[in-house]
Protein backbone atom coordinates (compact mmCIF):
# COMPACT_ATOMS: atom_id res chain seq x y z
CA UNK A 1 -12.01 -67.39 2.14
CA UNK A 2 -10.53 -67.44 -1.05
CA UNK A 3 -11.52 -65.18 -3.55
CA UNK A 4 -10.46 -65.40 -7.14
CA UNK A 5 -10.65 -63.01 -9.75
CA UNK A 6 -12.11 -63.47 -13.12
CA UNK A 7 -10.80 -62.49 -15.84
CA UNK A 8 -12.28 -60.28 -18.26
CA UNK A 9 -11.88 -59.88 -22.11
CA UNK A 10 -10.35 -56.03 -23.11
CA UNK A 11 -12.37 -56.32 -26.49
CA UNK A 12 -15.45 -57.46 -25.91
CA UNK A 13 -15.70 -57.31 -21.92
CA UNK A 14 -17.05 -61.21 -21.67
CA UNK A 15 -16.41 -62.70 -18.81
CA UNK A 16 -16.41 -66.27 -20.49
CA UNK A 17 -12.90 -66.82 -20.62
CA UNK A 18 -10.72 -70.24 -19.58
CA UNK A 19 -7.31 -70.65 -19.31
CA UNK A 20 -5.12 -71.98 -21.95
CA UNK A 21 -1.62 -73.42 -20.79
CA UNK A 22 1.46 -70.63 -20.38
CA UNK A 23 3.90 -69.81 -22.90
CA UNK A 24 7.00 -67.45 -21.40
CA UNK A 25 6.08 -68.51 -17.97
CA UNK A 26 2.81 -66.46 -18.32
CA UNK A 27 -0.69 -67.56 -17.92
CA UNK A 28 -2.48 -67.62 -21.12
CA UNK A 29 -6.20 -67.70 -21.49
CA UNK A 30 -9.05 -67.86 -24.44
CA UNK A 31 -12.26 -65.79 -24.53
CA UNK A 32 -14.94 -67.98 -25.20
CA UNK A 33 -16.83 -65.38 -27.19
CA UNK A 34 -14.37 -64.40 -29.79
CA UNK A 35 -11.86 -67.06 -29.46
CA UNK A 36 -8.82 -64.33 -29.16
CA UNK A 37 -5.64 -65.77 -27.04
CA UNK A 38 -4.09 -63.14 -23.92
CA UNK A 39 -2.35 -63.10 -21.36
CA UNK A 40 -2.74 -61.36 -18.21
CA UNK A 41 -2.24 -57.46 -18.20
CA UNK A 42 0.62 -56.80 -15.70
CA UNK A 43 0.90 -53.09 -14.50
CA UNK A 44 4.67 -52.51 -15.97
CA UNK A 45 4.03 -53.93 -19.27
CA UNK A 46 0.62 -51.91 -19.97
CA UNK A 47 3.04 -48.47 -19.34
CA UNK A 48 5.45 -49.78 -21.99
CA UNK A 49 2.29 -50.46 -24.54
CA UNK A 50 0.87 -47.05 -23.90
CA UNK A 51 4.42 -45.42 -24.49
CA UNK A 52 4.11 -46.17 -28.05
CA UNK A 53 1.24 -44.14 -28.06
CA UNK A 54 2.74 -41.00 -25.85
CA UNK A 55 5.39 -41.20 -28.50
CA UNK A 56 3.19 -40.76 -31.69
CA UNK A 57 1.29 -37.75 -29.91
CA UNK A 58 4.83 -36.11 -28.83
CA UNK A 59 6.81 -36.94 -31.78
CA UNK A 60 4.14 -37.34 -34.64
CA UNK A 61 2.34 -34.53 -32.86
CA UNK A 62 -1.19 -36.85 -33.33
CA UNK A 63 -4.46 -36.10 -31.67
CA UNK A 64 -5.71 -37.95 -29.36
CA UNK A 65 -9.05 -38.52 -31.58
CA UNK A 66 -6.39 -40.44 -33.80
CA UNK A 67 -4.61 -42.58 -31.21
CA UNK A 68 -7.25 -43.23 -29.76
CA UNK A 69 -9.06 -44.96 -33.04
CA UNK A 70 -5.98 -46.63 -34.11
CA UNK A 71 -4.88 -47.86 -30.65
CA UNK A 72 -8.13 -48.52 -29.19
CA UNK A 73 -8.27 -46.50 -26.04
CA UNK A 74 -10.01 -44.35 -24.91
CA UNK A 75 -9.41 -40.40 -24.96
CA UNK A 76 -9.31 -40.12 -20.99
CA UNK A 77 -6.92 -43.45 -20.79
CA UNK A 78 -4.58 -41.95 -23.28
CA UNK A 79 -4.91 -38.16 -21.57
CA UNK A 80 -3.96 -40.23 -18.00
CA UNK A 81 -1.39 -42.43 -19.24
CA UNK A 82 -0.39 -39.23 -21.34
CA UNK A 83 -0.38 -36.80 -17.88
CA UNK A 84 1.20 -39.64 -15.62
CA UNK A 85 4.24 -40.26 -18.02
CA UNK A 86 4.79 -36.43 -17.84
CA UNK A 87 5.09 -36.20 -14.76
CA UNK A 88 7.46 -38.71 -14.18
CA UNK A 89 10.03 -37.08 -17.12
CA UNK A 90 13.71 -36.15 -15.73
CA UNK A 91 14.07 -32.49 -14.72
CA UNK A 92 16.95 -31.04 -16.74
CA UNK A 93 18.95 -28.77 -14.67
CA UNK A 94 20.40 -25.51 -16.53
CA UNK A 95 23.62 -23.97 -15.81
CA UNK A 96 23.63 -20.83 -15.42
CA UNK A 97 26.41 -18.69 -17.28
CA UNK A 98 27.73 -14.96 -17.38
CA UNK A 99 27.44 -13.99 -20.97
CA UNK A 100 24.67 -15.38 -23.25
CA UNK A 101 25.19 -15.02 -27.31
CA UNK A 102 21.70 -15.25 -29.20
CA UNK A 103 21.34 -15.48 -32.59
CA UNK A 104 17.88 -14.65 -34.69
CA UNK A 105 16.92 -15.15 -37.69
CA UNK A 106 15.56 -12.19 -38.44
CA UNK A 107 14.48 -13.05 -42.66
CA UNK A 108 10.34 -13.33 -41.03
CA UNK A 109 10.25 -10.51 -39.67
CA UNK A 110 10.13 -7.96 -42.52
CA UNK A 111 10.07 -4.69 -40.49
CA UNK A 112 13.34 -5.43 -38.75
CA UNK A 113 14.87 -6.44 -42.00
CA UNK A 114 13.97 -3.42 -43.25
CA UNK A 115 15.28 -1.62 -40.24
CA UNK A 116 18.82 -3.40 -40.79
CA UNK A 117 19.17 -2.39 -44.28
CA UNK A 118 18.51 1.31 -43.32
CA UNK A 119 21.12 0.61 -40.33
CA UNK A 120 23.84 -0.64 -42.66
């Protein structure tokens, strides 16, 4: 018994959708509703989309209200792709030493500023 799967269009969820020749060795196919070409979603390469988004909300510090309008998703695809990418990040191992020097800035905080200058 063979049992195919159909494909399904991301944007508008048809299920009208034929193939249309490969290009990079990839299947291609053509929604019948909205006419958009795609290829089949492979596991690895949907990861490496979503990473562009895990980068805007780490680096550009965006919301996930915002990715998720300008990328499309969902909020709870973004929050799992989001969570799963965390948990996969290196662990950074930190060497302990004997004498620690810490510096502060001390300019916010006006009471110990003032309690330098009365030191001094």
């Amino acid at each position: 018994m063979n049992i195919s799967k159909k494909k399904r269009r991301w944007s508008c969820g048809q299920l009208k959708v034929i193939g249309w020749g490969k290009r990079h060795g990839k299947q291609r196919f053509k929604c019948k509703n909205c006419g958009i070409l795609f290829t089949s979603n492979r596991k690895e390469q949907r990861i490496k989309n979503r990473f562009t988004w895990f980068k805007k909300w780490v680096l550009e510090r965006q919301t996930y209200k915002t990715l998720s309008r300008d990328s499309g998703y969902s909020i709870d695809t973004l929050q799992r792709t989001f969570y799963t990418l965390l948990e996969q990040a290196p662990q950074i191992k930190i060497i302990k030493r004997g004498q620690v020097n810490l510096r502060i800035d001390a300019t916010y905080f006006k009471s110990f500023v003032y309690w330098l200058t009365r030191m001094i």
